[in-house]
Protein backbone atom coordinates (compact mmCIF):
# COMPACT_ATOMS: atom_id res chain seq x y z
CA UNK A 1 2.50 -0.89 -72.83
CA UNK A 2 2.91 2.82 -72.64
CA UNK A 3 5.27 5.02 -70.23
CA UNK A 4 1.52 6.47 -68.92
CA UNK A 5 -0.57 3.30 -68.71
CA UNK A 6 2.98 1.37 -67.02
CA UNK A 7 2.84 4.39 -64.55
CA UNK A 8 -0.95 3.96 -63.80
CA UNK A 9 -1.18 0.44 -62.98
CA UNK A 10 1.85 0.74 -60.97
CA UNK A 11 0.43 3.72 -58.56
CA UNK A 12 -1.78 3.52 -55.88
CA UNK A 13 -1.64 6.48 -53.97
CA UNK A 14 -1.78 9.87 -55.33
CA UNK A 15 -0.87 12.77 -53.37
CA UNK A 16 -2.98 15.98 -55.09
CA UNK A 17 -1.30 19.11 -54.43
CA UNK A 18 -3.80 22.43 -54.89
CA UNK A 19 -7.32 19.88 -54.89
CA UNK A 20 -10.08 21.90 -54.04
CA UNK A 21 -13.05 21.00 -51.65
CA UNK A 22 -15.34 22.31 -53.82
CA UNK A 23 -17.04 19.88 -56.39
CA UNK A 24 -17.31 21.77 -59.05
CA UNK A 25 -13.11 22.61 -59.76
CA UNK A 26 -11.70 20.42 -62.04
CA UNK A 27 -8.81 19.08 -59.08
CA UNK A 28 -11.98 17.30 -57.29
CA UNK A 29 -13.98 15.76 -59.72
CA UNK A 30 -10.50 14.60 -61.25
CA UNK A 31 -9.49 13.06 -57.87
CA UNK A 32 -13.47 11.62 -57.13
CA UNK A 33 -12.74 9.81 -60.47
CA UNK A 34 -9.63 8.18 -59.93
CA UNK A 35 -10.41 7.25 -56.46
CA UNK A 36 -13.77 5.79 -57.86
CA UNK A 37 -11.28 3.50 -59.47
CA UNK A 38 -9.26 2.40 -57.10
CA UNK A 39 -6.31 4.73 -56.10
CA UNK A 40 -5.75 6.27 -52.29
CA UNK A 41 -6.20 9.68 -53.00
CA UNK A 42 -4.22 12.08 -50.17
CA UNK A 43 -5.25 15.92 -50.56
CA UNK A 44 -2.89 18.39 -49.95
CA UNK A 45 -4.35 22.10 -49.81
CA UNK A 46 -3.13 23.89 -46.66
CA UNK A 47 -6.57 26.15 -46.62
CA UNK A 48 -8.88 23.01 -46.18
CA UNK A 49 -8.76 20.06 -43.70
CA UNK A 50 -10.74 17.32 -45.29
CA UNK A 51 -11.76 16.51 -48.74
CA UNK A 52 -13.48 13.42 -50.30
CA UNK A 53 -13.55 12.38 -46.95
CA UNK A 54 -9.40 12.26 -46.68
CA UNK A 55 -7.57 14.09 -44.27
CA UNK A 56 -5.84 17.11 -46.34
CA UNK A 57 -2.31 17.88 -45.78
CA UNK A 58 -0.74 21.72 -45.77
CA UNK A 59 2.02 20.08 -48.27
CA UNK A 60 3.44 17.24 -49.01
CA UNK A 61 6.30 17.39 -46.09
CA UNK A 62 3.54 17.01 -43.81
CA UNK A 63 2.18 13.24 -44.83
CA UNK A 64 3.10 10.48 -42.62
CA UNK A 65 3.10 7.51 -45.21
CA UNK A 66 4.92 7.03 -48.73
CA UNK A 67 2.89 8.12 -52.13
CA UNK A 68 3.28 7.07 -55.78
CA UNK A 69 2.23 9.72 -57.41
CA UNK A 70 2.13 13.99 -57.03
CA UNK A 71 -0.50 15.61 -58.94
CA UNK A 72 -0.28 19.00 -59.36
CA UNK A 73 -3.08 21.80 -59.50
CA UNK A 74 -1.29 24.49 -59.49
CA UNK A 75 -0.18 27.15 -61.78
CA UNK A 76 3.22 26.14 -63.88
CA UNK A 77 5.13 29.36 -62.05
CA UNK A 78 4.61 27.45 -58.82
CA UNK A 79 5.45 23.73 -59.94
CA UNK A 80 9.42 24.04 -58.73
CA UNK A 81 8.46 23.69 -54.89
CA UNK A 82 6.32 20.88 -55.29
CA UNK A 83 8.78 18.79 -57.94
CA UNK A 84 11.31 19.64 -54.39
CA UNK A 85 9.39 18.34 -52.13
CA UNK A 86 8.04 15.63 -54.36
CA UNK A 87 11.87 14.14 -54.65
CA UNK A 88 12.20 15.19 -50.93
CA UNK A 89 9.55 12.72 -49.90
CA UNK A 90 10.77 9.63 -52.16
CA UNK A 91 7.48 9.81 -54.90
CA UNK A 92 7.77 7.91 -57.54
CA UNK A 93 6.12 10.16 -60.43
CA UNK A 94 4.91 13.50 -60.74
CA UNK A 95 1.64 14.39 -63.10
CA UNK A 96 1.10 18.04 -63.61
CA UNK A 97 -2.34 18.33 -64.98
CA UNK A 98 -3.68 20.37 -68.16
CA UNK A 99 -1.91 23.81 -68.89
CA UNK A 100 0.58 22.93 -66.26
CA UNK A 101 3.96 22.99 -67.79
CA UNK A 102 7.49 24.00 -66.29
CA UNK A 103 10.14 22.54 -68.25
CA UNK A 104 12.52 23.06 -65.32
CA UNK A 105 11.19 21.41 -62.68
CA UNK A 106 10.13 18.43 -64.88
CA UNK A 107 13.79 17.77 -65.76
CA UNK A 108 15.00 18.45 -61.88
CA UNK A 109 12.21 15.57 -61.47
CA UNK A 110 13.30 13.09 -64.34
CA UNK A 111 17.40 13.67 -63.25
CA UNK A 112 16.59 12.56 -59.68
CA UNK A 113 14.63 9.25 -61.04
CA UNK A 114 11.19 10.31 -60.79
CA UNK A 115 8.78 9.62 -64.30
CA UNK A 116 7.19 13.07 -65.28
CA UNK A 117 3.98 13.21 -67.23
CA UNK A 118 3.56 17.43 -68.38
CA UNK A 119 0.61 18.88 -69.53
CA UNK A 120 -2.09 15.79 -69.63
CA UNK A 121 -5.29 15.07 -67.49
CA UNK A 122 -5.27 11.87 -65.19
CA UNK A 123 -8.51 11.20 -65.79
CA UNK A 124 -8.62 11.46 -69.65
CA UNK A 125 -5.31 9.43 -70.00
CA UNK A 126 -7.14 6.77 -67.15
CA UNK A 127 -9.89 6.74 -69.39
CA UNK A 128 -8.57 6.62 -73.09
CA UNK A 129 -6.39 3.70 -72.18
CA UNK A 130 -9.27 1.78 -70.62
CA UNK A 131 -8.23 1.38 -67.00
């Protein structure tokens, strides 16, 4: 088994940092899908209050229960935060999707115990493996 398909099976809720309410941005449909198969998505966009039905977090401080998994829409300048509050709040992974890539925070991540995927869709890795 894979690092990626291990980390899949063993999340179930997946906090999504910059999702958007609007169906048409990649961060929704991405998060529709993989709740369509089974995962508690939690959205976390400070500028919206709901999405996919979910009550959406200002950041990831804010939510009141433990998640597997960050996913991050966000631009790469801005991932160092997140990864922060990511080991701040005990996740156990952190995905930063497609074009996202910050070398720095990803190793911050991976020294405090957390798995790192860099630069890879959820959904396309979900899919290709079959899950």
């Amino acid at each position: 088994m894979s690092d990626i398909e291990r980390l899949l099976r063993e999340t179930t809720t997946i906090a999504v940092v910059g999702i958007s309410p609007d169906p048409f941005r990649p961060s929704h449909g991405v998060s529709q899908y993989m709740r369509d198969h089974g995962y508690r998505i939690v959205p976390v966009n400070p500028n919206a209050t709901e999405v996919l039905g979910e009550t959406c977090y200002p950041d990831l401080d804010s939510i009141p229960f433990s998640i597997d998994m960050v996913n991050i829409f966000r631009r790469s300048d801005q991932v160092g935060p997140i990864v922060d509050a990511a080991i701040r709040t005990g996740a156990k992974s952190v995905w930063m999707q497609e074009d996202v890539v910050n070398q720095d925070a990803a190793s911050k991540a991976m020294a405090a115990g957390l798995d790192v995927v860099m630069d890879r869709c959820l959904l396309k890795e979900h899919h290709r493996l079959g899950l």
